[in-house]
N, C-alpha and C. Protein backbone atom coordinates (compact mmCIF):
# COMPACT_ATOMS: atom_id res chain seq x y z
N UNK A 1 0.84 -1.19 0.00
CA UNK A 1 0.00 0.00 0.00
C UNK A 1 0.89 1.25 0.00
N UNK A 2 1.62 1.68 1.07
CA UNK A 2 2.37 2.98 1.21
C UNK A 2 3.66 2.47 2.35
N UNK A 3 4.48 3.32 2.34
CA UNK A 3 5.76 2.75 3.47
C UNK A 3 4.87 3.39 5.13
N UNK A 4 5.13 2.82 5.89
CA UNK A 4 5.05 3.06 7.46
C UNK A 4 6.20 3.24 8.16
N UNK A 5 7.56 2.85 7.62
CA UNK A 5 8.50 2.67 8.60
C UNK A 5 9.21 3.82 8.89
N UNK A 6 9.88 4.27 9.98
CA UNK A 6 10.46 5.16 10.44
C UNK A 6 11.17 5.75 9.67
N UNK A 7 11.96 4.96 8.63
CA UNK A 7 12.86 5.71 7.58
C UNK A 7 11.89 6.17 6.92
N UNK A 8 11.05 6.10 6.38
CA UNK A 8 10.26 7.08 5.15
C UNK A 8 10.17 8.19 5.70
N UNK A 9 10.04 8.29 7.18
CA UNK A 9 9.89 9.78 7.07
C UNK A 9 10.07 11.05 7.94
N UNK A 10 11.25 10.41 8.42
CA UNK A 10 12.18 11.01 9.09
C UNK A 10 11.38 11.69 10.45
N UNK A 11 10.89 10.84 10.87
CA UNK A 11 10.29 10.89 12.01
C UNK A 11 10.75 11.70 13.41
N UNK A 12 10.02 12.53 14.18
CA UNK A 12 10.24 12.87 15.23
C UNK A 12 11.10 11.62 16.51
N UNK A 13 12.10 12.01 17.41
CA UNK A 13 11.97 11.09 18.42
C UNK A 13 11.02 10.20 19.33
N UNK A 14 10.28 11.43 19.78
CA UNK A 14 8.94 11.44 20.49
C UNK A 14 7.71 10.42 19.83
N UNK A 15 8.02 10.30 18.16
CA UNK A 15 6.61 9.61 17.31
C UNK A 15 7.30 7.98 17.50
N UNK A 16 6.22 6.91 18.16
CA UNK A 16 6.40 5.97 18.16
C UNK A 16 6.54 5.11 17.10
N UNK A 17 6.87 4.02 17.25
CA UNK A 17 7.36 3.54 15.66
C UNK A 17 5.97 2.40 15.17
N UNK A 18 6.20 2.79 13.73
CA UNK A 18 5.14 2.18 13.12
C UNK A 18 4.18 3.15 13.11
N UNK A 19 4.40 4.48 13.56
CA UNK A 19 3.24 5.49 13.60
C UNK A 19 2.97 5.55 11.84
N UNK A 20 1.32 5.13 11.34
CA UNK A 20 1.05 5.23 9.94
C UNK A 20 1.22 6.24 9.32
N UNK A 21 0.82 7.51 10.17
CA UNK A 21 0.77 8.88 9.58
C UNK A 21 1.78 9.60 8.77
N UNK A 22 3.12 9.30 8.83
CA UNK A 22 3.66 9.35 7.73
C UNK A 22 3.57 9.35 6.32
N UNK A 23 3.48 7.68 6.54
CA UNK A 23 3.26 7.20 5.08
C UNK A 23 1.80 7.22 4.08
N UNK A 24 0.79 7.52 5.73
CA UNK A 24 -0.27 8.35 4.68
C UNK A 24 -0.32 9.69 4.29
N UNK A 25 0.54 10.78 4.83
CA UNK A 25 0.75 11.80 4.69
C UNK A 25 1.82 11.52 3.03
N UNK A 26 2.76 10.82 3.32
CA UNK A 26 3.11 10.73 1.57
C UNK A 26 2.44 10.21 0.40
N UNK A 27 1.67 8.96 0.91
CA UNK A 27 1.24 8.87 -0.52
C UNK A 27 -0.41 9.49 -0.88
N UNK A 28 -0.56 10.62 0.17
CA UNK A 28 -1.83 11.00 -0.32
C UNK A 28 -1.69 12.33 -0.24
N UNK A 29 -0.75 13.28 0.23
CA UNK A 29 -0.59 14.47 -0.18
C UNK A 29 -0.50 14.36 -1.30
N UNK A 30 -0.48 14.00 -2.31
CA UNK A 30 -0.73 14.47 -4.03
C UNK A 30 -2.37 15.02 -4.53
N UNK A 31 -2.76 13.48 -3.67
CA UNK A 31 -4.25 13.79 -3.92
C UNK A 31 -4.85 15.48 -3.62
N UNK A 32 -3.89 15.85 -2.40
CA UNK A 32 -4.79 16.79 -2.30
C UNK A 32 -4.31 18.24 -3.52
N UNK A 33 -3.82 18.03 -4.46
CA UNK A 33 -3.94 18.80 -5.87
C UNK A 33 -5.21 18.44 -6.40
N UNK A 34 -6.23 17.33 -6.14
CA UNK A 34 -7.47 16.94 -6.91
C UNK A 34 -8.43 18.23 -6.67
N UNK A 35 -8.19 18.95 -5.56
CA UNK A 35 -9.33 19.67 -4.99
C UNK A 35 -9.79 20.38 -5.79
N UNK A 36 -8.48 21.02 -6.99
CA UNK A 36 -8.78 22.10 -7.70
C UNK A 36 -9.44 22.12 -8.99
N UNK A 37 -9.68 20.76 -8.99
CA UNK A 37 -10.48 20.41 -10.28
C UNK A 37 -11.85 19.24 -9.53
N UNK A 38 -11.83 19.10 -8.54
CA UNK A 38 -12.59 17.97 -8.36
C UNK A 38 -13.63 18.29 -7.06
N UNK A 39 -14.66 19.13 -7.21
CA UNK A 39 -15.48 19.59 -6.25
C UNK A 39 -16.13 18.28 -5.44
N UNK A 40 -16.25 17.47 -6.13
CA UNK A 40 -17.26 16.23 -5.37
C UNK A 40 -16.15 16.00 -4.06
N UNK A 41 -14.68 15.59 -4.70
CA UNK A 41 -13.86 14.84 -3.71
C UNK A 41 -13.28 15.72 -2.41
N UNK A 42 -13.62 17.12 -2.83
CA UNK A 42 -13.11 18.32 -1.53
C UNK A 42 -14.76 17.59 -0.80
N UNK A 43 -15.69 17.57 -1.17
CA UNK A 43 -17.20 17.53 -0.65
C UNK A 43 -16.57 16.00 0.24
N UNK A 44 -16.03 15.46 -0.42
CA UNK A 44 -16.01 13.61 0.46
C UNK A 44 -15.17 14.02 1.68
N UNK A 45 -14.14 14.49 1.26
CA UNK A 45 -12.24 14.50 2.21
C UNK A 45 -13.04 15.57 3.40
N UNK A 46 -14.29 16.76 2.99
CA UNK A 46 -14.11 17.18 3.88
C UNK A 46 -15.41 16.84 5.02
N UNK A 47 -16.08 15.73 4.69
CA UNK A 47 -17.20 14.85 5.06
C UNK A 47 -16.26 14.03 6.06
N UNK A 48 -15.61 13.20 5.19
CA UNK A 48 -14.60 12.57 6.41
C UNK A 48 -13.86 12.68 7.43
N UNK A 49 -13.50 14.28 6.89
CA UNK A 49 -12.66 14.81 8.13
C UNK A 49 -13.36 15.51 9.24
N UNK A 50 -14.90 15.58 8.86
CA UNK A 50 -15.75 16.14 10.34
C UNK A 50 -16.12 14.79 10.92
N UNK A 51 -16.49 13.54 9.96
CA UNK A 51 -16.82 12.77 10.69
C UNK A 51 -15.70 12.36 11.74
N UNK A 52 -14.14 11.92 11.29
CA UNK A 52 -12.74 11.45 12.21
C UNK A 52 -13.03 13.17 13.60
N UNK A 53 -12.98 13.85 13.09
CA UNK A 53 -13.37 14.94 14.18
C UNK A 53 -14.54 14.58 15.60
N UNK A 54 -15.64 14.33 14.86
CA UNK A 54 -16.45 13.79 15.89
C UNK A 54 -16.41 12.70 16.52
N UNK A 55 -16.09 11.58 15.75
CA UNK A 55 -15.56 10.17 16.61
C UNK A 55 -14.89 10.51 17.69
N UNK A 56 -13.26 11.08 17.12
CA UNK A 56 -12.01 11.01 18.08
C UNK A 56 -12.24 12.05 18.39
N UNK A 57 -12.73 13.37 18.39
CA UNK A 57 -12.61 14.40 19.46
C UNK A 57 -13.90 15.24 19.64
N UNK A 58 -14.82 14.99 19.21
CA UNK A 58 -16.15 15.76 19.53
C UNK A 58 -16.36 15.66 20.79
N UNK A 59 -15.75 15.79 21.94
CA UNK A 59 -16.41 15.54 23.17
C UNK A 59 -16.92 17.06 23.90
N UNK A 60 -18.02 16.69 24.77
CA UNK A 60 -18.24 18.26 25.42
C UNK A 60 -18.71 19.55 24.59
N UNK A 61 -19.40 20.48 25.46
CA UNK A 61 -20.02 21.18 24.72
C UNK A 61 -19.20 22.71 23.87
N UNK A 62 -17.63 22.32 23.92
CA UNK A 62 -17.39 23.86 23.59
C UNK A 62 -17.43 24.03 21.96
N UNK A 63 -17.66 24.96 21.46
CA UNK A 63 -17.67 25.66 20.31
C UNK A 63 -16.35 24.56 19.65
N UNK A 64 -15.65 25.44 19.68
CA UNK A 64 -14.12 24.98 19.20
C UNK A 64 -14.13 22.94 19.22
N UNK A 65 -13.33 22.33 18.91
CA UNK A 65 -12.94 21.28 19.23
C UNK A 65 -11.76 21.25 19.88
N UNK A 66 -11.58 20.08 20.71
CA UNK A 66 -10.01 20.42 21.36
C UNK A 66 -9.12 19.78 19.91
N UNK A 67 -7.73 20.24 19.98
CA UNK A 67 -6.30 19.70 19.37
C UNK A 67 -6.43 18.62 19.06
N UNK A 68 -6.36 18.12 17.55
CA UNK A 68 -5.99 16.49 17.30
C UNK A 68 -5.02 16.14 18.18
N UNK A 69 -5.33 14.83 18.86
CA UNK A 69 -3.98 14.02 19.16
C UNK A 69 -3.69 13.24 17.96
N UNK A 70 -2.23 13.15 17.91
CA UNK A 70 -1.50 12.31 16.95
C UNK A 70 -1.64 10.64 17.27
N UNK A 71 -1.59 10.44 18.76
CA UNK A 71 -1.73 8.83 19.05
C UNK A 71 -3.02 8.49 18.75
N UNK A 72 -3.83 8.93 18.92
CA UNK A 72 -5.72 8.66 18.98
C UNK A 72 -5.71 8.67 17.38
N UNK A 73 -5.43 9.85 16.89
CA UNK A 73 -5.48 9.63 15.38
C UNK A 73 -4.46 8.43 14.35
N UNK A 74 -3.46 8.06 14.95
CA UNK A 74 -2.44 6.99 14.64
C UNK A 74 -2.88 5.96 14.67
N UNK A 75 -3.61 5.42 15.73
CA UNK A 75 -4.32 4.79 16.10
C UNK A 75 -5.90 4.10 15.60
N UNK A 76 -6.39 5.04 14.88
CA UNK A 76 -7.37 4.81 14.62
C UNK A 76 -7.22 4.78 12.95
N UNK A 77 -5.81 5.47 12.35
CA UNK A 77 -5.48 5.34 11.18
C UNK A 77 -5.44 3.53 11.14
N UNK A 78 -4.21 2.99 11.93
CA UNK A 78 -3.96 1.98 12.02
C UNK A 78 -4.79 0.92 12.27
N UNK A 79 -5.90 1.10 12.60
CA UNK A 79 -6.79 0.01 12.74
C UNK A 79 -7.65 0.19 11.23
N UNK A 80 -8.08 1.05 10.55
CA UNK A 80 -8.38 1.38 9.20
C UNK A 80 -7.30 0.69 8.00
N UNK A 81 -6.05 1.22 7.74
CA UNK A 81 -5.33 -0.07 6.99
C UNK A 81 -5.31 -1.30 7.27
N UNK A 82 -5.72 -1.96 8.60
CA UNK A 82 -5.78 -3.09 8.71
C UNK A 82 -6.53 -3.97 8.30
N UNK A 83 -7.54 -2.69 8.32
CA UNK A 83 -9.29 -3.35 7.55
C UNK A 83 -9.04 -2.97 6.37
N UNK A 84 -8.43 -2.37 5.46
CA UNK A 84 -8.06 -2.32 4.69
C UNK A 84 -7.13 -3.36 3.92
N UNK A 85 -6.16 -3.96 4.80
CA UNK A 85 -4.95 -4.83 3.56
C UNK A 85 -6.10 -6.57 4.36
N UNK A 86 -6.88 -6.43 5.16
CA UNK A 86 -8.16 -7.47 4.99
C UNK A 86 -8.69 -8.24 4.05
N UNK A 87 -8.96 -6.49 3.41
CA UNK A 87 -10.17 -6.81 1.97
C UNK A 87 -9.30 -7.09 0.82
N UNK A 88 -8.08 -6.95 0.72
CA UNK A 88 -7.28 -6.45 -0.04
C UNK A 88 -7.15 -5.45 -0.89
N UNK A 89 -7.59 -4.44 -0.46
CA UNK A 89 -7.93 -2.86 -0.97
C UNK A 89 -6.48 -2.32 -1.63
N UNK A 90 -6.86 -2.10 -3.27
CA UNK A 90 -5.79 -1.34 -3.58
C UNK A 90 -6.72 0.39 -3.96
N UNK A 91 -5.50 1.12 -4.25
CA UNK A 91 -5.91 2.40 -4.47
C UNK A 91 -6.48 2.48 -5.87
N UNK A 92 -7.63 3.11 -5.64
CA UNK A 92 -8.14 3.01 -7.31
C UNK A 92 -7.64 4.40 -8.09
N UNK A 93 -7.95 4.42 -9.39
CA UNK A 93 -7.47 5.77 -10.24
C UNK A 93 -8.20 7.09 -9.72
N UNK A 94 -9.40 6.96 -9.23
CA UNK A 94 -10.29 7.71 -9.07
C UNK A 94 -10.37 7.92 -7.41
N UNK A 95 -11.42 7.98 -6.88
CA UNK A 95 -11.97 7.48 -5.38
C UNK A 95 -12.87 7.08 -5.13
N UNK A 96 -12.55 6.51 -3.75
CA UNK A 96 -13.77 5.33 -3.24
C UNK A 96 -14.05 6.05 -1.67
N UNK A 97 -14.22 5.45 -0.84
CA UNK A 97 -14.42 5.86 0.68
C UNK A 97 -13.24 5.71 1.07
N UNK A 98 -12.48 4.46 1.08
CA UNK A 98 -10.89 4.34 1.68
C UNK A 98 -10.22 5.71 1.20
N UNK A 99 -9.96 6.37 -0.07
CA UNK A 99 -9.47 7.69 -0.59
C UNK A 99 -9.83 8.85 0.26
N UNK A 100 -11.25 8.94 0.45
CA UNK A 100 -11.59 9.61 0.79
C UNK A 100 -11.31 10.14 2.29
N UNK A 101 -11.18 9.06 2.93
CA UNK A 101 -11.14 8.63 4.36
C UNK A 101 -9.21 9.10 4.61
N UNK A 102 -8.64 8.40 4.01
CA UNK A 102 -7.13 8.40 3.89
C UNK A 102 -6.81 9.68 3.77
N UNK A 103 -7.83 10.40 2.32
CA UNK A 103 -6.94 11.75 2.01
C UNK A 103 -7.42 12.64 3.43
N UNK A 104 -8.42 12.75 4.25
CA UNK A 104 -8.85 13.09 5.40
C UNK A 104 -8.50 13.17 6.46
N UNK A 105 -7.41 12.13 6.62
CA UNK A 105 -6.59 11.96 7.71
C UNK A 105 -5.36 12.67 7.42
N UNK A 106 -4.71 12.77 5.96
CA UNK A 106 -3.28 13.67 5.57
C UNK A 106 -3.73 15.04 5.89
N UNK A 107 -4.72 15.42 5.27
CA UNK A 107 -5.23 16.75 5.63
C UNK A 107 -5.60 17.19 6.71
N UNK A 108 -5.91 16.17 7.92
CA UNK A 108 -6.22 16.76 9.02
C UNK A 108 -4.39 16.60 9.77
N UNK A 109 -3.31 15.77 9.92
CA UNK A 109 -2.60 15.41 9.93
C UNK A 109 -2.02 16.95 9.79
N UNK A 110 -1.78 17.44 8.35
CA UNK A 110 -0.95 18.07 7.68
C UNK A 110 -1.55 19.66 8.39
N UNK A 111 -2.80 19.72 8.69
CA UNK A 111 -3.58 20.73 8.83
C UNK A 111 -3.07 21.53 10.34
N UNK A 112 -3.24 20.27 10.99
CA UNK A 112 -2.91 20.58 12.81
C UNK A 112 -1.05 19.92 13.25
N UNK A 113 -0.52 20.37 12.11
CA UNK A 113 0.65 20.34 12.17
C UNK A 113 1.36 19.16 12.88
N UNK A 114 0.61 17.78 12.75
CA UNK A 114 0.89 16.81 13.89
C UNK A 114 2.22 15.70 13.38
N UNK A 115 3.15 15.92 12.32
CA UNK A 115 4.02 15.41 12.41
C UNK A 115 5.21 16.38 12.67
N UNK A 116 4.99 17.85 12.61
CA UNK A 116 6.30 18.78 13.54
C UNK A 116 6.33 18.30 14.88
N UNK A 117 8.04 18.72 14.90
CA UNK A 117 8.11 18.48 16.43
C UNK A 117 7.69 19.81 17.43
C-alpha cells in the first residue's frame, strides 16, 4: 500500500514507531492537488474529516474542538489499513471511501501540524 517505517519519514523522536501517519501523509498528499479540479472529492475529504473529528474528538459542549492528538489519530489510522490490507484494498485511479477517508486523515494530519516536532 504505502511505506510506514520510520525511515520514510524522518520521524520525530517522540513519534512511536510504526506510527502510519507518515506514510499516509506521503502517498496521499498528491491527492490533495485533486481539490482544484474535483469539487465532489473536496465535498467527500471534507465529510470525512468532520466525521474522524467527531468520533475522536467531539467531546463536550465547547464551540471549538479540542487539538488532534496524533496517538488517537495513529491509532485509529492503524486500525483502518488493517481493515483495509483485509479486503485487499488497492488504491483506485479515481476514489472510493478508503481515498476519501485516507486523504482526510493527511489533511487533518498536515492541517494541525501533527508530524512537527
Amino acid at each position: 500500500m504505502f511505506a510506514t517505517s520510520d525511515e520514510s519519514s524522518g520521524r520525530s523522536p517522540d513519534e512511536p514507531a510504526g506510527c502510519p501517519l507518515p506514510g499516509i501523509v506521503a502517498a496521499f498528499t498528491p491527492r490533495l492537488a485533486e481539490f482544484a479540479f474535483e469539487p465532489g472529492f473536496v465535498a467527500s475529504v471534507d465529510q470525512h474529516a468532520a466525521e474522524l473529528r467527531e468520533l475522536l474528538y467531539a467531546q463536550g459542549p465547547e464551540l471549538l474542538p479540542p487539538p488532534l492528538d496524533r496517538e488517537e489519530l495513529s491509532d485509529y489510522a492503524l486500525g483502518f489499513l488493517d481493515a483495509l490490507a483485509e479486503i485487499g484494498w488497492r488504491e483506485p485511479v479515481g476514489y472510493d471511501f478508503a481515498v476519501g477517508r485516507l486523504t482526510a486523515i493527511c489533511w487533518l494530519v498536515r492541517e494541525q501540524g501533527l508530524l512537527t516536532a
